[in-house]
C-alpha atoms as a PDB file:
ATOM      1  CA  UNK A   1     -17.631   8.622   2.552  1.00  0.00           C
ATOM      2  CA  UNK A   2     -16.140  11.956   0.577  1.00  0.00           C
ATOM      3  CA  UNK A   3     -12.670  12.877   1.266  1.00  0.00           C
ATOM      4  CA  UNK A   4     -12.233  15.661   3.482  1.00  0.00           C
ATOM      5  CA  UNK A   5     -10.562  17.841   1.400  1.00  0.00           C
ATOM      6  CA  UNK A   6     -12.001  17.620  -2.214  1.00  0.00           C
ATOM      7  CA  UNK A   7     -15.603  15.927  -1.275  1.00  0.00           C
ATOM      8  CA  UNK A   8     -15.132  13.199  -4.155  1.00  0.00           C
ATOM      9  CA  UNK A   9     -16.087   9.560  -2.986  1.00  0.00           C
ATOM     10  CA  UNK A  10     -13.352   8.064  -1.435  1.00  0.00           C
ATOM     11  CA  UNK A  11     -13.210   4.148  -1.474  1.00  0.00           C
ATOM     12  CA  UNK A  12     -11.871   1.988   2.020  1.00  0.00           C
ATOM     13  CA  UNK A  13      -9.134   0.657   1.837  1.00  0.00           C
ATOM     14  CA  UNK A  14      -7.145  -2.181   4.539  1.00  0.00           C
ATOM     15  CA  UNK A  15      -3.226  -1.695   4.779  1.00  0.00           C
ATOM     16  CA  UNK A  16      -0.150  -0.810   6.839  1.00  0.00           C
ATOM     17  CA  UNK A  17      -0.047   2.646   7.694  1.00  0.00           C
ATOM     18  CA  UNK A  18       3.247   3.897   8.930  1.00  0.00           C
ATOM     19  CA  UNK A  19       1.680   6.282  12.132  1.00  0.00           C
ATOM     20  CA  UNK A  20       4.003   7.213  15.655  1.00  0.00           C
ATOM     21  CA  UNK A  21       6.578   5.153  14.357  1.00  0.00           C
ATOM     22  CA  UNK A  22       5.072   2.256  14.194  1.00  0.00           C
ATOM     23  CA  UNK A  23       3.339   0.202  11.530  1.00  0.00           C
ATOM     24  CA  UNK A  24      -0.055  -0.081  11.640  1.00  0.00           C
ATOM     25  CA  UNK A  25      -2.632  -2.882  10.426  1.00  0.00           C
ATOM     26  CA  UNK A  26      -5.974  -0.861  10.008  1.00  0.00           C
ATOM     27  CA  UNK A  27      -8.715   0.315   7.706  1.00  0.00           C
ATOM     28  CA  UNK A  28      -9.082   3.543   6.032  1.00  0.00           C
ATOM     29  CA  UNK A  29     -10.614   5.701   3.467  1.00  0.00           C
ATOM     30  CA  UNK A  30      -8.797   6.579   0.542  1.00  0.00           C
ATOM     31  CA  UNK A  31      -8.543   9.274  -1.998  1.00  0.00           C
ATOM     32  CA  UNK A  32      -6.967   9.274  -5.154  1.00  0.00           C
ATOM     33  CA  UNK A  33      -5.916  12.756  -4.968  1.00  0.00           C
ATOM     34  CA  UNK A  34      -4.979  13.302  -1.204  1.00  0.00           C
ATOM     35  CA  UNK A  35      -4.411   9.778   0.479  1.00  0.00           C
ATOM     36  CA  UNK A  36      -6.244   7.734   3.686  1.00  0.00           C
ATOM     37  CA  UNK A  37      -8.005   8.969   6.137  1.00  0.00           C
ATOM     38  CA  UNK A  38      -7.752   7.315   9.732  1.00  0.00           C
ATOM     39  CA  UNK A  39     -10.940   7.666  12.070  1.00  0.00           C
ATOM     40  CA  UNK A  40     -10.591   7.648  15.674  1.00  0.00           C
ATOM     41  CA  UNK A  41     -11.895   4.372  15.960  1.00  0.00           C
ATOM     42  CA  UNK A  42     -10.198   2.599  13.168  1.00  0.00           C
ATOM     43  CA  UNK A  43      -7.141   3.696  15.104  1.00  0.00           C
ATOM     44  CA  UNK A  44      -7.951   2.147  18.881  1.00  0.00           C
ATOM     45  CA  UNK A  45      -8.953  -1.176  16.703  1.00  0.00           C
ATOM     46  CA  UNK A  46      -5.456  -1.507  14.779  1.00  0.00           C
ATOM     47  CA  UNK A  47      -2.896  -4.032  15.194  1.00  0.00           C
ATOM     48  CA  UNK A  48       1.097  -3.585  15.099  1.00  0.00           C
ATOM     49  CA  UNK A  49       3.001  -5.212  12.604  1.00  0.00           C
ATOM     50  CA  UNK A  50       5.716  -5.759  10.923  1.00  0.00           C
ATOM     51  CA  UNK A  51       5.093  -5.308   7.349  1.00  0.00           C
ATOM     52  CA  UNK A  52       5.211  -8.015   4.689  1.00  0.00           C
ATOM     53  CA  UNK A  53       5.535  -6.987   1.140  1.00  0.00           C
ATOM     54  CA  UNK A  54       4.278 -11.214   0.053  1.00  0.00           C
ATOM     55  CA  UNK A  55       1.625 -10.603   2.098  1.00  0.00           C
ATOM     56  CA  UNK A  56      -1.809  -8.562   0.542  1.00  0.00           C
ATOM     57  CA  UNK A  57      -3.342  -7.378   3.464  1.00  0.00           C
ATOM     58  CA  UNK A  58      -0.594  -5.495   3.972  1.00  0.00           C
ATOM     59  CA  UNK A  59      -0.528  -3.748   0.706  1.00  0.00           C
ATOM     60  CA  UNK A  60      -2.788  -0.584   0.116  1.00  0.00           C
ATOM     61  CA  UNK A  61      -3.344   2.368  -2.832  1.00  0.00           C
ATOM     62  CA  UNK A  62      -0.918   5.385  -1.685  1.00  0.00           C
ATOM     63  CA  UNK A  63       1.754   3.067  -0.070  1.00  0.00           C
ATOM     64  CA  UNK A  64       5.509   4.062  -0.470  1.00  0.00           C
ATOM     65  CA  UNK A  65       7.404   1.241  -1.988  1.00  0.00           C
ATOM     66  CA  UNK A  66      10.085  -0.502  -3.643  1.00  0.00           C
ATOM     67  CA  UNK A  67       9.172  -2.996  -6.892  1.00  0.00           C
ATOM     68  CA  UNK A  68      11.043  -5.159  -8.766  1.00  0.00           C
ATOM     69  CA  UNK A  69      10.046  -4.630 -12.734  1.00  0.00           C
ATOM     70  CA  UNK A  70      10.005  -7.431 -15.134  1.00  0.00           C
ATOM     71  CA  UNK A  71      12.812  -6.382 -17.020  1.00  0.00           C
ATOM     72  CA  UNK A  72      14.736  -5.215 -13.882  1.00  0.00           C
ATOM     73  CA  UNK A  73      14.461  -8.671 -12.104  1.00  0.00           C
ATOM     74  CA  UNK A  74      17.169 -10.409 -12.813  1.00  0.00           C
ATOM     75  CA  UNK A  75      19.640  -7.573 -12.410  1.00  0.00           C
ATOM     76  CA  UNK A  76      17.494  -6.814  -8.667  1.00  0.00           C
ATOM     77  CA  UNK A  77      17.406  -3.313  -9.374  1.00  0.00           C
ATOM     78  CA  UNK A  78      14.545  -1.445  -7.537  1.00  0.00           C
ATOM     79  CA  UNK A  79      12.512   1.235  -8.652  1.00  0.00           C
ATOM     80  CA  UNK A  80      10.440   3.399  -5.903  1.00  0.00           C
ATOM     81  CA  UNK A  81       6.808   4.470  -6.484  1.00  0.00           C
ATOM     82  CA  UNK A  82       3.923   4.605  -4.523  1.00  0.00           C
ATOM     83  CA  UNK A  83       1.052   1.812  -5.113  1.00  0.00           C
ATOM     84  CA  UNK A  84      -1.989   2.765  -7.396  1.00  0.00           C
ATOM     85  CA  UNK A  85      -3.495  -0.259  -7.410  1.00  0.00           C
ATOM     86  CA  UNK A  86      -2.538  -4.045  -5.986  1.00  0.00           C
ATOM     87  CA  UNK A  87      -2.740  -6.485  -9.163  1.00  0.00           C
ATOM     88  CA  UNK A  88      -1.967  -9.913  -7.143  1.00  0.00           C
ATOM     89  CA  UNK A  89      -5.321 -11.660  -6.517  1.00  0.00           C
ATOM     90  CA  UNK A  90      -4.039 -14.768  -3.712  1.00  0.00           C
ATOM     91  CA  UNK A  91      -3.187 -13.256  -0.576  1.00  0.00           C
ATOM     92  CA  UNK A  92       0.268 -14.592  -0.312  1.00  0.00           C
ATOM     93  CA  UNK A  93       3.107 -14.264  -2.812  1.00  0.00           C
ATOM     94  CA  UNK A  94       6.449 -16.027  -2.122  1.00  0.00           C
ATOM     95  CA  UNK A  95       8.105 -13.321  -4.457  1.00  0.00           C
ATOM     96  CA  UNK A  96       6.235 -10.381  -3.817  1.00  0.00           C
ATOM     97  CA  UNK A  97       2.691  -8.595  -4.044  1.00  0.00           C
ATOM     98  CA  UNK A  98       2.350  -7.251  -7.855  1.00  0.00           C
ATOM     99  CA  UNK A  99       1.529  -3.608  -8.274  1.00  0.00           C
ATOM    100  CA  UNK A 100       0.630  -1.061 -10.273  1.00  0.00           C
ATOM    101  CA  UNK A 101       2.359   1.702  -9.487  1.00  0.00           C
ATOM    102  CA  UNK A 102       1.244   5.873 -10.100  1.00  0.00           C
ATOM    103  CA  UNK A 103       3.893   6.130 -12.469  1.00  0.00           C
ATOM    104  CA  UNK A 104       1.868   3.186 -14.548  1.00  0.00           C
ATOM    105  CA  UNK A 105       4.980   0.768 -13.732  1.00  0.00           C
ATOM    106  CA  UNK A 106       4.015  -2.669 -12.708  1.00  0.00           C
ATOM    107  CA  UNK A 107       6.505  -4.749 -10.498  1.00  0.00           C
ATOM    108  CA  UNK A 108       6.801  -6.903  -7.221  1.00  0.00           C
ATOM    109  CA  UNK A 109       7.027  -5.353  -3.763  1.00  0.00           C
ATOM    110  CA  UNK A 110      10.426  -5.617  -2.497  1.00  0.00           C
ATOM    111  CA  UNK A 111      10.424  -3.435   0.606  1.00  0.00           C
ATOM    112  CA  UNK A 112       7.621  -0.970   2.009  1.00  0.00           C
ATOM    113  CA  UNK A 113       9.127   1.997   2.558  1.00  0.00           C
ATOM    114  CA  UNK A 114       8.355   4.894   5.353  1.00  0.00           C
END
């Protein structure tokens, strides 16, 4: 599919979306420049949740988060960025989900944010 706005190829993507205040468990399509796009039907077929930063599924490109880096863990001082791209390949991690974040950070998922 091509984004809506900019007609490059966007690529799906299967995350929480934040949506009505609640948080959503759905697929999308996603655009590096503009964000997901949420079809009508993706939408009837998505599933509340609470969302788990150990868990993969619920990590997406374009989510608003706060990491843990390396160098920052043993102090636990957070840094906030938004996901470019999930680096953890298992689809649980008891201390987080590692990402790459658009600021070209890496770091564990601490907390999704809104």
């Amino acid at each position: 599919m091509a984004c809506r706005v900019c007609g490059k190829k966007t690529r799906k993507t299967y995350g929480v979306h934040y949506i009505e205040d609640r948080w959503l468990l759905l697929e999308a399509d996603y655009c590096n420049l503009h964000g997901s796009f949420i079809s009508a039907e993706a939408l009837q077929n998505a599933i509340e949740v609470t969302p788990d930063p150990t868990k993969r599924e619920h990590i997406r490109p374009g989510l608003h988060v706060n990491v843990y880096l390396k160098e920052h863990q043993a102090i636990q001082q957070p840094t906030e960025g938004f996901v470019s791209s999930v680096l953890t390949k298992s689809f649980v991690h008891s201390r987080g989900i590692k990402v790459l974040l658009s600021s070209g950070k890496v770091g564990r998922i601490q907390e999704i944010l809104k």
